[in-house]
PDB file of N, CA and C in Angstrom:
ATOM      1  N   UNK A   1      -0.300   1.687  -6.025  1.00  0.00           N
ATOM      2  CA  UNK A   1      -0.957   2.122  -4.829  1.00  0.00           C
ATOM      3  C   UNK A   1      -0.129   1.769  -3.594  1.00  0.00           C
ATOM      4  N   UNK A   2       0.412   0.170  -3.675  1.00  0.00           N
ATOM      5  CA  UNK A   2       1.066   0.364  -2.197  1.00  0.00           C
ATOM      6  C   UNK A   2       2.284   0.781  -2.159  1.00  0.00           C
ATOM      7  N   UNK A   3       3.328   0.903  -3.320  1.00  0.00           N
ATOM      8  CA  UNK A   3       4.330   1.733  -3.927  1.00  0.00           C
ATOM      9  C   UNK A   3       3.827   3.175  -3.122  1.00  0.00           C
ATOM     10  N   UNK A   4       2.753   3.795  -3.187  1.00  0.00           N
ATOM     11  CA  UNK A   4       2.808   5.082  -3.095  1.00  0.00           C
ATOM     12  C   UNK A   4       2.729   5.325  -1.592  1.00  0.00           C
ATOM     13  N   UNK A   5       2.004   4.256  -1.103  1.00  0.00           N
ATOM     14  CA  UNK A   5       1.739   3.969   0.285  1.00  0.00           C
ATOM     15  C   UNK A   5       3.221   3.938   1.009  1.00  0.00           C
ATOM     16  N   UNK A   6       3.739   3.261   0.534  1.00  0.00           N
ATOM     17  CA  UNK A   6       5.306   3.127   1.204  1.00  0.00           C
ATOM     18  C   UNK A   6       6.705   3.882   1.228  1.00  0.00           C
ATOM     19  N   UNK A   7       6.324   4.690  -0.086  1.00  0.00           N
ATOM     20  CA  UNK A   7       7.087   5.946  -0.011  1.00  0.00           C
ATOM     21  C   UNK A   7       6.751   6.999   0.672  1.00  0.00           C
ATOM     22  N   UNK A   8       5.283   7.204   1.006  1.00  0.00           N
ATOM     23  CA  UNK A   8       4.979   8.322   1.700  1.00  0.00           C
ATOM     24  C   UNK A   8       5.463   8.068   3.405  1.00  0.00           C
ATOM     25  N   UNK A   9       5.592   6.747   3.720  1.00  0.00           N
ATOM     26  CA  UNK A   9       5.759   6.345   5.420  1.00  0.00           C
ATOM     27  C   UNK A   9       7.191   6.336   5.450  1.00  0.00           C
ATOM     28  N   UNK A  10       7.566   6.138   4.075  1.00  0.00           N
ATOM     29  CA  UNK A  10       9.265   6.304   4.107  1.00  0.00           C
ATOM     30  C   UNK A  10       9.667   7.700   3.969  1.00  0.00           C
ATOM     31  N   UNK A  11       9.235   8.371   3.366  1.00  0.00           N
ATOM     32  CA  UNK A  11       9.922   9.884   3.136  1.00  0.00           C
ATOM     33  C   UNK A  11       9.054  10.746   4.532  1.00  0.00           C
ATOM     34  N   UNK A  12       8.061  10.737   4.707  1.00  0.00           N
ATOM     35  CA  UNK A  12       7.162  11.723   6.103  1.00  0.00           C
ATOM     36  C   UNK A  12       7.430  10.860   7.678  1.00  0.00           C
ATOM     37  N   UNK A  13       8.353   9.732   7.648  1.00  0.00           N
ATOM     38  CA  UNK A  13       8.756   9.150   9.166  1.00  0.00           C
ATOM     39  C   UNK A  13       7.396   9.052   9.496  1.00  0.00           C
ATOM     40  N   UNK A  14       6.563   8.663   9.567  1.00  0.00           N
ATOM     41  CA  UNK A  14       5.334   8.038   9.330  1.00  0.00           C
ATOM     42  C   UNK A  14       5.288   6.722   9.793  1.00  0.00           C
ATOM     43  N   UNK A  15       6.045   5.818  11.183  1.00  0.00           N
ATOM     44  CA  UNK A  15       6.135   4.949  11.435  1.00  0.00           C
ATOM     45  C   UNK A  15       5.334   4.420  12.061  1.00  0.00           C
ATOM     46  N   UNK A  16       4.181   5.148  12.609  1.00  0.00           N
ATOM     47  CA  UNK A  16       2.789   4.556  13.493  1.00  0.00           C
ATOM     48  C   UNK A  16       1.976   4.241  12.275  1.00  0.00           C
ATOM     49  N   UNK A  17       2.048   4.316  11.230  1.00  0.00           N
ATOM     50  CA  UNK A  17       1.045   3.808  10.173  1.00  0.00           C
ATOM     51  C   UNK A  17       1.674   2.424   9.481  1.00  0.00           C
ATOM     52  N   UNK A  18       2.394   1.896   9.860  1.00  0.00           N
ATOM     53  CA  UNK A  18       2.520  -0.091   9.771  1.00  0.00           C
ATOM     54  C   UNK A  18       2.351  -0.586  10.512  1.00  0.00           C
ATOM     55  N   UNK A  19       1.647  -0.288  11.753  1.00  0.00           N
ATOM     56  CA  UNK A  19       1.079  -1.193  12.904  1.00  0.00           C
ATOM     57  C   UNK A  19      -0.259  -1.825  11.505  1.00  0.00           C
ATOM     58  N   UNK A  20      -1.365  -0.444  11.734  1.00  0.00           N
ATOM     59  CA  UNK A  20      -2.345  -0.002  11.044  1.00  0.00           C
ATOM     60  C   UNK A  20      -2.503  -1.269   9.796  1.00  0.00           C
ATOM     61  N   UNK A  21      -1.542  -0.642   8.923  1.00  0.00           N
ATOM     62  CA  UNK A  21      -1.644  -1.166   7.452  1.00  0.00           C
ATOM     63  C   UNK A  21      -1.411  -2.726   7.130  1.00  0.00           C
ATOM     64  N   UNK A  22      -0.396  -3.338   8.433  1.00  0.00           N
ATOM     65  CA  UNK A  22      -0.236  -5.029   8.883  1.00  0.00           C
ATOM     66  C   UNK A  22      -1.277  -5.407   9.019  1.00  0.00           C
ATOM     67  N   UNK A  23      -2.072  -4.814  10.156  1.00  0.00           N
ATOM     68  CA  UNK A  23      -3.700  -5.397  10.457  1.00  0.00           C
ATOM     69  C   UNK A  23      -4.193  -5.341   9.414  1.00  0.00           C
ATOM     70  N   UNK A  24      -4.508  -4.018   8.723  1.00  0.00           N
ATOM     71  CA  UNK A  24      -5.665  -4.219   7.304  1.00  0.00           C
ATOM     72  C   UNK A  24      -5.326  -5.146   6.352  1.00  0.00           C
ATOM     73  N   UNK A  25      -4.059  -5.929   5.862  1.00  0.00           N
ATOM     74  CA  UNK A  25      -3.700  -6.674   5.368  1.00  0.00           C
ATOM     75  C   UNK A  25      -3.994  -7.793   5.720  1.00  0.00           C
ATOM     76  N   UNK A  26      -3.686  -8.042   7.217  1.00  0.00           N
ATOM     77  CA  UNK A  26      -4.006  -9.424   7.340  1.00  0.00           C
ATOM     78  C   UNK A  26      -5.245  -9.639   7.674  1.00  0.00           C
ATOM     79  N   UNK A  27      -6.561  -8.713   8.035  1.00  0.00           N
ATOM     80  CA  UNK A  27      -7.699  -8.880   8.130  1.00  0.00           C
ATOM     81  C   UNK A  27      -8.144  -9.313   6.553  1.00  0.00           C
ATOM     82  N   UNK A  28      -8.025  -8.345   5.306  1.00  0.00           N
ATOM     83  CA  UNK A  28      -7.871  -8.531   4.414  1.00  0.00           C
ATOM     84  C   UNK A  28      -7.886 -10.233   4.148  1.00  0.00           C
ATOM     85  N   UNK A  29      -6.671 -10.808   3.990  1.00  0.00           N
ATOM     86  CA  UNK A  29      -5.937 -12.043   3.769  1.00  0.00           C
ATOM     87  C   UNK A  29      -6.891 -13.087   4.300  1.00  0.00           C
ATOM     88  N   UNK A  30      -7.362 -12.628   5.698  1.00  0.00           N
ATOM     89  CA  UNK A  30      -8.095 -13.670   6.689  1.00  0.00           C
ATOM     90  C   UNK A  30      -9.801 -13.340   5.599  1.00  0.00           C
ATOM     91  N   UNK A  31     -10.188 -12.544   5.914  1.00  0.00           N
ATOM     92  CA  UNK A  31     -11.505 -12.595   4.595  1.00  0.00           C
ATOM     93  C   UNK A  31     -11.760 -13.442   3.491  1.00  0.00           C
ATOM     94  N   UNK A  32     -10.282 -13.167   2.708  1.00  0.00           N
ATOM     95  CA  UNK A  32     -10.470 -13.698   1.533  1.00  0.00           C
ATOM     96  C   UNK A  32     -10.690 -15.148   1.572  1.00  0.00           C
ATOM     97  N   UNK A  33      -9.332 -15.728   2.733  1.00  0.00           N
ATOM     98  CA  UNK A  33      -9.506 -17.220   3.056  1.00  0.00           C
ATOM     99  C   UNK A  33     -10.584 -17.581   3.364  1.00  0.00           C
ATOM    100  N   UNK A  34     -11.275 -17.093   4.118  1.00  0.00           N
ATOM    101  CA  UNK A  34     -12.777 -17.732   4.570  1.00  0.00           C
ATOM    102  C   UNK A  34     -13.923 -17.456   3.732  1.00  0.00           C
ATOM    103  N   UNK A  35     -13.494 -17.035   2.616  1.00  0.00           N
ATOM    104  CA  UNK A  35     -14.257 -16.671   1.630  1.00  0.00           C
ATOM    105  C   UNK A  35     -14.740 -17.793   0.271  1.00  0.00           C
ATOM    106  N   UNK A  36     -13.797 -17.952   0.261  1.00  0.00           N
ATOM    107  CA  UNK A  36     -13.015 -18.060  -0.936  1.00  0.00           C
ATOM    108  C   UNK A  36     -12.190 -19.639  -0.645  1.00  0.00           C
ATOM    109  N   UNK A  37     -12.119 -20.455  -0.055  1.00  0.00           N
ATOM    110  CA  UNK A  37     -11.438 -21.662   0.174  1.00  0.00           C
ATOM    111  C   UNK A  37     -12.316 -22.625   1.497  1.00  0.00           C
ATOM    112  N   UNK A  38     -12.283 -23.862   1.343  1.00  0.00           N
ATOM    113  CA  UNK A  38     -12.570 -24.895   1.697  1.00  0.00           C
ATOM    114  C   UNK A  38     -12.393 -24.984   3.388  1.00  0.00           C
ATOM    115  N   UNK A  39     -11.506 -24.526   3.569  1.00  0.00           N
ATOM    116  CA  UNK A  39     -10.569 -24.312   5.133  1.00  0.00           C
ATOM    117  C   UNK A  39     -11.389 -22.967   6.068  1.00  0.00           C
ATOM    118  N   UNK A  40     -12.685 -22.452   5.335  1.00  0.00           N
ATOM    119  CA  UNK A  40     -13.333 -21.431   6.028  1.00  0.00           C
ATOM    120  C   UNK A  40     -14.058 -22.502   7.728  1.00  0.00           C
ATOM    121  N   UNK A  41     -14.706 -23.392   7.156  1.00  0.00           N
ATOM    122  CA  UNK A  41     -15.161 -24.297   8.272  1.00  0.00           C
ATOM    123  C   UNK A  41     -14.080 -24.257   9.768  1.00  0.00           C
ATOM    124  N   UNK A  42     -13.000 -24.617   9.559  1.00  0.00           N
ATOM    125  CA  UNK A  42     -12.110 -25.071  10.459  1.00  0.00           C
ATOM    126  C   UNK A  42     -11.395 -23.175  11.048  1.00  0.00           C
ATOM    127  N   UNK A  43     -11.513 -22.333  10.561  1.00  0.00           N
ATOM    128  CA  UNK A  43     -11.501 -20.724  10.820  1.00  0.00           C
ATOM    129  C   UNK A  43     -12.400 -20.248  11.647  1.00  0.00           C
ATOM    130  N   UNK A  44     -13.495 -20.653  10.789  1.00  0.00           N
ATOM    131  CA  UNK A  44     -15.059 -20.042  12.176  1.00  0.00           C
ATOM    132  C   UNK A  44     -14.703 -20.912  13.305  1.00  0.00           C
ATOM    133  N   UNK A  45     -13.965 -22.158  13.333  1.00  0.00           N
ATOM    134  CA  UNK A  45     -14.082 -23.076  14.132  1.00  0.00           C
ATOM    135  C   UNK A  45     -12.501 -22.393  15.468  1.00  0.00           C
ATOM    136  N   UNK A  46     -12.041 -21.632  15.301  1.00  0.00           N
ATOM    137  CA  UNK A  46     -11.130 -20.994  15.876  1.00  0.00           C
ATOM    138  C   UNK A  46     -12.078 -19.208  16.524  1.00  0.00           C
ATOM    139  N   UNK A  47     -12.645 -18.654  15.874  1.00  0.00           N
ATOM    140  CA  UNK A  47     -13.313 -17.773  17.007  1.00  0.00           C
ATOM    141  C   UNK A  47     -14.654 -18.268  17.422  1.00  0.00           C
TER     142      UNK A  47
END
């Protein structure tokens, strides 16, 4: 899937769609952590 994702932004010059796909990743990443690990406390404690 992200194989397919990355050939398509590579072959169609498609360069406004990795602003995009950085954020959904790291929103992603930030979820899981506060999900899912001990260190969620000290996260809520930042917004």
């Amino acid at each position: 899937m992200w194989k397919d994702l990355v050939q398509f932004i590579w072959e169609n010059k498609k360069w406004w769609m990795i602003p995009p796909v950085i954020i959904l990743i790291l929103f992603g990443i930030l979820i899981f952590v506060t999900t899912a690990t001990p260190v969620s406390p000290f996260i809520y404690m930042l917004f």
